[in-house]
C-alpha atoms as a PDB file:
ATOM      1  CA  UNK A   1      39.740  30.518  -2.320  1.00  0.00           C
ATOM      2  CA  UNK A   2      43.095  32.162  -1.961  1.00  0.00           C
ATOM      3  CA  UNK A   3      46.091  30.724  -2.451  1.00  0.00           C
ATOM      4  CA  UNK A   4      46.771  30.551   1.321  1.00  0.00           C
ATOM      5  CA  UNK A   5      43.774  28.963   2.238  1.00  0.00           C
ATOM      6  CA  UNK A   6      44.834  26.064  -0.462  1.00  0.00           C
ATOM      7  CA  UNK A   7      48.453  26.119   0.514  1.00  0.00           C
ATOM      8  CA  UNK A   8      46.467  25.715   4.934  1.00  0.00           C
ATOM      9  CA  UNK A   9      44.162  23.203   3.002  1.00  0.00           C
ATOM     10  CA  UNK A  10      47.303  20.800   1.148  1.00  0.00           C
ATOM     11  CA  UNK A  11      49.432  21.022   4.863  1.00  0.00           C
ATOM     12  CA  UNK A  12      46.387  20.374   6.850  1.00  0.00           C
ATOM     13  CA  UNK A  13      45.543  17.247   4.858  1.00  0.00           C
ATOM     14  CA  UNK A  14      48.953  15.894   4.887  1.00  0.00           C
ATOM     15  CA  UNK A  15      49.307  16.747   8.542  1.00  0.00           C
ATOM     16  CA  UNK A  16      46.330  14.920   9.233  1.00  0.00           C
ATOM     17  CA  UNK A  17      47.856  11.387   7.306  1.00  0.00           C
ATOM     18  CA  UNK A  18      51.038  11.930   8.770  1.00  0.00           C
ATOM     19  CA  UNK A  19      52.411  12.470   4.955  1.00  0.00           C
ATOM     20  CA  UNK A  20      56.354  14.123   4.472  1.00  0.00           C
ATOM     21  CA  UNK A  21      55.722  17.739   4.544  1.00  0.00           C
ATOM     22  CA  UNK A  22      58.105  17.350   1.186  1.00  0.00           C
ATOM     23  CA  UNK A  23      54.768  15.786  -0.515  1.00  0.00           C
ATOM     24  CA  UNK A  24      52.840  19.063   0.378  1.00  0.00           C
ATOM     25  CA  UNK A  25      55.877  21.126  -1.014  1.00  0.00           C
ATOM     26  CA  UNK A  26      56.029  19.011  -4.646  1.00  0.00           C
ATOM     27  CA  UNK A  27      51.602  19.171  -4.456  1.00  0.00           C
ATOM     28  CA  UNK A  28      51.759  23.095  -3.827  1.00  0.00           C
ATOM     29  CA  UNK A  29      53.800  23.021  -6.979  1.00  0.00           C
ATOM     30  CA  UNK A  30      52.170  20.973  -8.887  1.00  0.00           C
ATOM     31  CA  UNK A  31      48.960  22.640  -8.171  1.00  0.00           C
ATOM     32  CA  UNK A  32      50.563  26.355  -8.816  1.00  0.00           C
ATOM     33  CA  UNK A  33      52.146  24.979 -12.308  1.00  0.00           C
ATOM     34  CA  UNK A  34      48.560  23.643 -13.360  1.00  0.00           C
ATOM     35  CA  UNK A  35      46.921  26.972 -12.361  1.00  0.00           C
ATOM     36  CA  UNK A  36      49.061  28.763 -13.988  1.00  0.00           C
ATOM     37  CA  UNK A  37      49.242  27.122 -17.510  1.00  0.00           C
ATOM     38  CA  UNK A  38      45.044  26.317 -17.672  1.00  0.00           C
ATOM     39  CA  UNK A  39      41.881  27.328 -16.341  1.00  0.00           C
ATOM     40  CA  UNK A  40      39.819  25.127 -14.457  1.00  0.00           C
ATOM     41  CA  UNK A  41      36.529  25.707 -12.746  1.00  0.00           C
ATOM     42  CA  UNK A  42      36.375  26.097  -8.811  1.00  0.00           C
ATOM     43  CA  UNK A  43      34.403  23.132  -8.610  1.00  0.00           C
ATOM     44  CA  UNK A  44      36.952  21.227  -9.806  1.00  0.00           C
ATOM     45  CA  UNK A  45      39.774  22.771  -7.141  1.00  0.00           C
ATOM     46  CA  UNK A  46      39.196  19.691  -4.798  1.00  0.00           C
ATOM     47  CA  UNK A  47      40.123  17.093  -7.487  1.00  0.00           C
ATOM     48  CA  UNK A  48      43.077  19.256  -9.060  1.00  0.00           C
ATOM     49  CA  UNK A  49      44.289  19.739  -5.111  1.00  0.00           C
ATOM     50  CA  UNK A  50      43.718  15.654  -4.894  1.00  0.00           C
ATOM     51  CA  UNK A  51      45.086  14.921  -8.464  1.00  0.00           C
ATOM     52  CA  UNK A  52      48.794  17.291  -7.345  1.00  0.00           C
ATOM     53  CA  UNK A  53      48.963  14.967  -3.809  1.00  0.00           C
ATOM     54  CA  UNK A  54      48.296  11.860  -5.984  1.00  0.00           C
ATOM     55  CA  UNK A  55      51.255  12.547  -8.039  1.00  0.00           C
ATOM     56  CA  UNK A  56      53.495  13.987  -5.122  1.00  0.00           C
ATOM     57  CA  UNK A  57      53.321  10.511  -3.001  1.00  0.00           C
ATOM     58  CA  UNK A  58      53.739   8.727  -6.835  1.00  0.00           C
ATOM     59  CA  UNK A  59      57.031  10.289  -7.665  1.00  0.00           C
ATOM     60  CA  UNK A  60      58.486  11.799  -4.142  1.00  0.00           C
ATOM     61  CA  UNK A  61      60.908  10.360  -3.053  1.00  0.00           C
ATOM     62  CA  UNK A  62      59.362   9.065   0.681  1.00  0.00           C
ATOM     63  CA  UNK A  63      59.505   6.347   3.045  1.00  0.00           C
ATOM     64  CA  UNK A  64      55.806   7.382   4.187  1.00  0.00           C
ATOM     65  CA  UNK A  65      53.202   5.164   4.533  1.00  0.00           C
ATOM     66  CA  UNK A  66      51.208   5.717   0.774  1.00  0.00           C
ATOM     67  CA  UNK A  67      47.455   7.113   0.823  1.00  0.00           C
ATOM     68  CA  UNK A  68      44.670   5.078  -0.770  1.00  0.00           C
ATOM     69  CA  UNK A  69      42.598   6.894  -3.147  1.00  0.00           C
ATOM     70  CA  UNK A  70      39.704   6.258  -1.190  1.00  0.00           C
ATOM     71  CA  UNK A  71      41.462   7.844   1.977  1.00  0.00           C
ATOM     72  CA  UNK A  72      43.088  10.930  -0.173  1.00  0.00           C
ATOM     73  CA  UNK A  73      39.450  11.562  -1.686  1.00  0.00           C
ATOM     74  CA  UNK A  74      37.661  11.952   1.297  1.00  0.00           C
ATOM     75  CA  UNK A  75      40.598  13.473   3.436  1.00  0.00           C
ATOM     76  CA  UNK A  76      40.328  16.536   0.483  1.00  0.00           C
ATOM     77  CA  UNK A  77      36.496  16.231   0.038  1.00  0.00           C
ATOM     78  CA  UNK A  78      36.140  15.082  -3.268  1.00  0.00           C
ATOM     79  CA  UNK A  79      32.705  13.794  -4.894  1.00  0.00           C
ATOM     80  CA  UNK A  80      31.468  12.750  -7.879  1.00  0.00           C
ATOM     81  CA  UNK A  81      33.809  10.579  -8.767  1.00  0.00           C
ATOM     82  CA  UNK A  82      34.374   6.755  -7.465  1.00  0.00           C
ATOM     83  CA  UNK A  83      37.275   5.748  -5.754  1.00  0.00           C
ATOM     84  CA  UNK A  84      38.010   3.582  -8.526  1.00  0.00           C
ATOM     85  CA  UNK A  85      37.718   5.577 -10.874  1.00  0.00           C
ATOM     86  CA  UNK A  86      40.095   8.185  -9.358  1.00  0.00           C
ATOM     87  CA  UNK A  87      42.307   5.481  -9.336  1.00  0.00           C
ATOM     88  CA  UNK A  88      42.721   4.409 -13.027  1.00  0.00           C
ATOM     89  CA  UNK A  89      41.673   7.953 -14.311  1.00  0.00           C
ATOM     90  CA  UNK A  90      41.677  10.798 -11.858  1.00  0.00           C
ATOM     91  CA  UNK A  91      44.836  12.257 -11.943  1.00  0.00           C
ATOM     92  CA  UNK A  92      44.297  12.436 -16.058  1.00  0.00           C
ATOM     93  CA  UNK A  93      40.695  13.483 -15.308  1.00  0.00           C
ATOM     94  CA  UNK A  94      42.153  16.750 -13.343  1.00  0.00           C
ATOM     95  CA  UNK A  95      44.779  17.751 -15.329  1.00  0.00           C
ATOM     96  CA  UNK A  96      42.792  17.792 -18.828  1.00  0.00           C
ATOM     97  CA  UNK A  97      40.569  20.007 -16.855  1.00  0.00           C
END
């Protein structure tokens, strides 16, 4: 994918849960900053994209209503991993990708 079609992907999905648009700004970032500095594999795009809005609703500042990581997960389409496990290790899982 493009970078467009990920930037349409990260609005759509916050659209969709009603997140700040300020959460897709900080993910967008995120997600260019971790492409930039490391290689990941494509198949792993989903969980990076999932990993960057993780981290955006964690540390933006927002009054929205927070995401589970069950919800975020299948909002963006990731598999493979549990929700769970997302939880406690996701985020780390994704960026030591």
């Amino acid at each position: 994918k493009n970078r467009q079609d990920i930037i349409s992907f990260i609005c759509k999905a916050c659209y969709e849960v009603d997140l700040d648009e300020g959460i897709a700004h900080c993910s967008i970032f995120y997600l260019d900053k971790f492409m930039a500095l490391s290689r990941f594999s494509s198949s792993r795009l989903r969980l990076m994209i999932a990993a960057c809005l993780s981290i955006a609703m964690k540390y933006g500042v927002t009054e929205d209503l927070q995401v589970s990581s069950s919800q975020l997960m299948k909002l963006i389409g990731v598999k493979g991993i549990s929700a769970l496990n997302f939880q406690n290790r996701g985020e780390m899982i994704a960026l030591n990708t």
